[in-house]
N, C-alpha and C. Protein backbone atom coordinates (compact mmCIF):
# COMPACT_ATOMS: atom_id res chain seq x y z
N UNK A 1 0.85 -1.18 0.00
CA UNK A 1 0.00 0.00 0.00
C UNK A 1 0.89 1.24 0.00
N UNK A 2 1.10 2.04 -0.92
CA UNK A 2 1.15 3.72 -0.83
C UNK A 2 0.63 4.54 0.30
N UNK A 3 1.63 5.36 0.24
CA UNK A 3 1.20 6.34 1.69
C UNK A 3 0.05 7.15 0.89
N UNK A 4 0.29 6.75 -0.55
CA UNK A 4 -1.15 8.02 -1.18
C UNK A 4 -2.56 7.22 -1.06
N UNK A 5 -2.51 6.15 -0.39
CA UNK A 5 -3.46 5.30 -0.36
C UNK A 5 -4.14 5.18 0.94
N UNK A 6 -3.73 5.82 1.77
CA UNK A 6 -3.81 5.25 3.00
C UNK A 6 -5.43 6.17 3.53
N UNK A 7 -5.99 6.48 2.76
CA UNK A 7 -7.24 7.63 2.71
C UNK A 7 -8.06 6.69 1.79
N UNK A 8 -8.03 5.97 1.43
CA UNK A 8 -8.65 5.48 -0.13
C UNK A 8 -9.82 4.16 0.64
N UNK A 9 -9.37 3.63 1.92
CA UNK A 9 -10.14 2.64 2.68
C UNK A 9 -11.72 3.02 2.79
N UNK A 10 -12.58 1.91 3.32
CA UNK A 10 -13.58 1.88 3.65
C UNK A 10 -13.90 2.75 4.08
N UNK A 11 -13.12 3.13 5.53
CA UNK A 11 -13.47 3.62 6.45
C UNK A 11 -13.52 5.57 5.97
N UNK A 12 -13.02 5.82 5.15
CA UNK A 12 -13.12 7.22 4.50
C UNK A 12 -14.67 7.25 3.54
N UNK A 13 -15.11 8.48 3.22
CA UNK A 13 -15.81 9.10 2.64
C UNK A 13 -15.99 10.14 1.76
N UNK A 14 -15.65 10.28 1.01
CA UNK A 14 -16.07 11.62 -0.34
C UNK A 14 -17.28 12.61 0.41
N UNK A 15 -16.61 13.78 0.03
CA UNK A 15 -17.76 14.56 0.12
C UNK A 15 -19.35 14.14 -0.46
N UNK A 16 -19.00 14.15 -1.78
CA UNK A 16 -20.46 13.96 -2.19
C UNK A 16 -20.48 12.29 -1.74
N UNK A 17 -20.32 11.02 -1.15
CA UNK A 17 -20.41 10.10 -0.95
C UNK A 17 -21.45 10.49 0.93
N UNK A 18 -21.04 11.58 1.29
CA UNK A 18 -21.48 11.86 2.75
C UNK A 18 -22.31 13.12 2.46
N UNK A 19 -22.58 13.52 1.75
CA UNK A 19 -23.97 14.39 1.44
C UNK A 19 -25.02 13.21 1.07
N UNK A 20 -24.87 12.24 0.11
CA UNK A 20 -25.62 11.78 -0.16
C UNK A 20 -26.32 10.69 0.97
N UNK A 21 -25.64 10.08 1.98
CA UNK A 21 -25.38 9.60 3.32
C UNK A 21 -26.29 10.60 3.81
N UNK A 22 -25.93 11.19 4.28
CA UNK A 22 -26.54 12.42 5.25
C UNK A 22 -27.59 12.67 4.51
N UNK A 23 -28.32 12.87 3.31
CA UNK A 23 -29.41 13.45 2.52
C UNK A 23 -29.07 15.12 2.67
N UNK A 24 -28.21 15.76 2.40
CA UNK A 24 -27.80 17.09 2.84
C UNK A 24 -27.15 17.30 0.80
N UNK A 25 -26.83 18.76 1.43
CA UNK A 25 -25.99 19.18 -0.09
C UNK A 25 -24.92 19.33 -0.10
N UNK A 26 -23.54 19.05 -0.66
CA UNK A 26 -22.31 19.09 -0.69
C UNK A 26 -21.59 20.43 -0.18
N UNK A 27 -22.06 21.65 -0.14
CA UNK A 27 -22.09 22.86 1.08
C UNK A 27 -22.42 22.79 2.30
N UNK A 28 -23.69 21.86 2.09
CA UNK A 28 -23.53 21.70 3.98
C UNK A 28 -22.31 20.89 4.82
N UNK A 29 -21.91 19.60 3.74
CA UNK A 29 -21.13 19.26 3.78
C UNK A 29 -19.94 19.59 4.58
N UNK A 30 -19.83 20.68 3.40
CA UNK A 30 -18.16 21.95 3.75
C UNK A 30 -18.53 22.54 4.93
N UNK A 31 -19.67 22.81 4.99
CA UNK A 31 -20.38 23.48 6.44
C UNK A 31 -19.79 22.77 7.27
N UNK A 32 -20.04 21.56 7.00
CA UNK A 32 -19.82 20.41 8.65
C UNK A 32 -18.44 20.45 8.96
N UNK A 33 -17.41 20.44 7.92
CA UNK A 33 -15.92 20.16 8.24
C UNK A 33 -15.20 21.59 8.48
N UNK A 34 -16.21 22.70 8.08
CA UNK A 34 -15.46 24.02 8.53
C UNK A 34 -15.36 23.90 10.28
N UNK A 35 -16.57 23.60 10.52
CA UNK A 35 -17.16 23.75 11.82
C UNK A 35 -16.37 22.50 12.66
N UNK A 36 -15.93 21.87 12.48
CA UNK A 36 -15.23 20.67 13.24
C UNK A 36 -16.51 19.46 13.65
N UNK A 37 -17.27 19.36 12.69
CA UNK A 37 -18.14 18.20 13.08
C UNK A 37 -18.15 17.25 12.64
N UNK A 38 -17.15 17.02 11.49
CA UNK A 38 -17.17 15.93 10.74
C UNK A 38 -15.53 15.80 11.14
N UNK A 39 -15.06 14.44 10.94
CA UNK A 39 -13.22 14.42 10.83
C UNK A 39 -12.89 14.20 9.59
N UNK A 40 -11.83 14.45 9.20
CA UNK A 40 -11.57 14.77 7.76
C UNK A 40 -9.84 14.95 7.67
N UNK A 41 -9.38 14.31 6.35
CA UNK A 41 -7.97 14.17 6.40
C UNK A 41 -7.79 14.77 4.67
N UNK A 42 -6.94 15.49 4.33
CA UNK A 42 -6.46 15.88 3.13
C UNK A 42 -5.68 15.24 2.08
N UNK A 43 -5.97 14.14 1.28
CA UNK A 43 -4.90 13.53 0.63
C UNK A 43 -4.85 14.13 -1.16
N UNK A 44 -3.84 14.75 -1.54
CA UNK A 44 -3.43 15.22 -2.57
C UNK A 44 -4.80 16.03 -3.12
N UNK A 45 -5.65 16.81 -2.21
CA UNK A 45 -6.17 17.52 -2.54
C UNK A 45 -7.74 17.64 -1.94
N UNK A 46 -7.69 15.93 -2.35
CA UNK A 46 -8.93 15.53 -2.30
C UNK A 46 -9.42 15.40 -0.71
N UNK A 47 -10.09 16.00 -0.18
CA UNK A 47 -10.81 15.57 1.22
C UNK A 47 -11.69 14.21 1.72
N UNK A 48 -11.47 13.86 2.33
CA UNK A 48 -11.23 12.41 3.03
C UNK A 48 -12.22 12.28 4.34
N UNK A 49 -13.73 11.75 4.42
CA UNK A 49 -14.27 11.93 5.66
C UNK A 49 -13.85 10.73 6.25
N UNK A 50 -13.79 10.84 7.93
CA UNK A 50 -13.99 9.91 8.27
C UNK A 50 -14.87 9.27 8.42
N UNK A 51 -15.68 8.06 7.84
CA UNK A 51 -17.17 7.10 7.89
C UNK A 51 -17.73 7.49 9.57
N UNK A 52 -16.92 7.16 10.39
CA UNK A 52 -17.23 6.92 11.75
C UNK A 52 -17.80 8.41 12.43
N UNK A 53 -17.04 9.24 11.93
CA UNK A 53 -17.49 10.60 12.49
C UNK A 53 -19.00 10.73 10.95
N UNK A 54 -19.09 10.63 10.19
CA UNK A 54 -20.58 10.60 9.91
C UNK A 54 -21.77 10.07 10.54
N UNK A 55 -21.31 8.61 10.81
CA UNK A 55 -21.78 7.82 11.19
C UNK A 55 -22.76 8.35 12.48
N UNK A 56 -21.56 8.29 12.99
CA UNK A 56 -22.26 9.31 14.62
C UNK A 56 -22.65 10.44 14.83
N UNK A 57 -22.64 11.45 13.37
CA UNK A 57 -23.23 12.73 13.15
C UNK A 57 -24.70 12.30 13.29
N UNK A 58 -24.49 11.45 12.22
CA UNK A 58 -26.21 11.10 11.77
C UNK A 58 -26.98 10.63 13.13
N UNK A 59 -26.33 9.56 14.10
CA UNK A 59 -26.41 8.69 15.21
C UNK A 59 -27.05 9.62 16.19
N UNK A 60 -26.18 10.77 16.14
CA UNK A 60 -26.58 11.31 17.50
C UNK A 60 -27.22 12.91 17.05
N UNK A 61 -28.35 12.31 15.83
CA UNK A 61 -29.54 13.05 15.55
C UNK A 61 -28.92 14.90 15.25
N UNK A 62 -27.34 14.62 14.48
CA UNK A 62 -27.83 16.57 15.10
C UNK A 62 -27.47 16.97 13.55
N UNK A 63 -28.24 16.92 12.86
CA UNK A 63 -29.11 16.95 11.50
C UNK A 63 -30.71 17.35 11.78
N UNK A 64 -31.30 18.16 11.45
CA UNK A 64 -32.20 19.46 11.43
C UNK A 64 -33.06 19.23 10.42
């Protein structure tokens, strides 16, 4: 495995892969990771959610 790979797992998420998850729009999205509610890692550009911090966004209801 590549260190450029190491974002590419299950356990990551695409923006639009976690809007569509969430039923939200790819700005709210950016909303969530400006704000520190989502975790999120930067690989060569591309932003990287973490599944688990969605997961428990959604989990612990604080979606409106």
């Amino acid at each position: 495995m590549s260190i450029h790979d190491r974002y590419d797992g299950p356990e990551f998420m695409s923006v639009p892969e976690t809007a569509r998850y969430l039923g939200i729009g790819r700005k709210m999205v950016y909303s969530l990771l400006e704000t520190g509610q989502l975790a999120f890692a930067r690989e060569r550009g591309a932003i990287r959610i973490l599944r688990a911090s969605v997961v428990d966004f959604q989990a612990n209801g604080r979606l409106t």
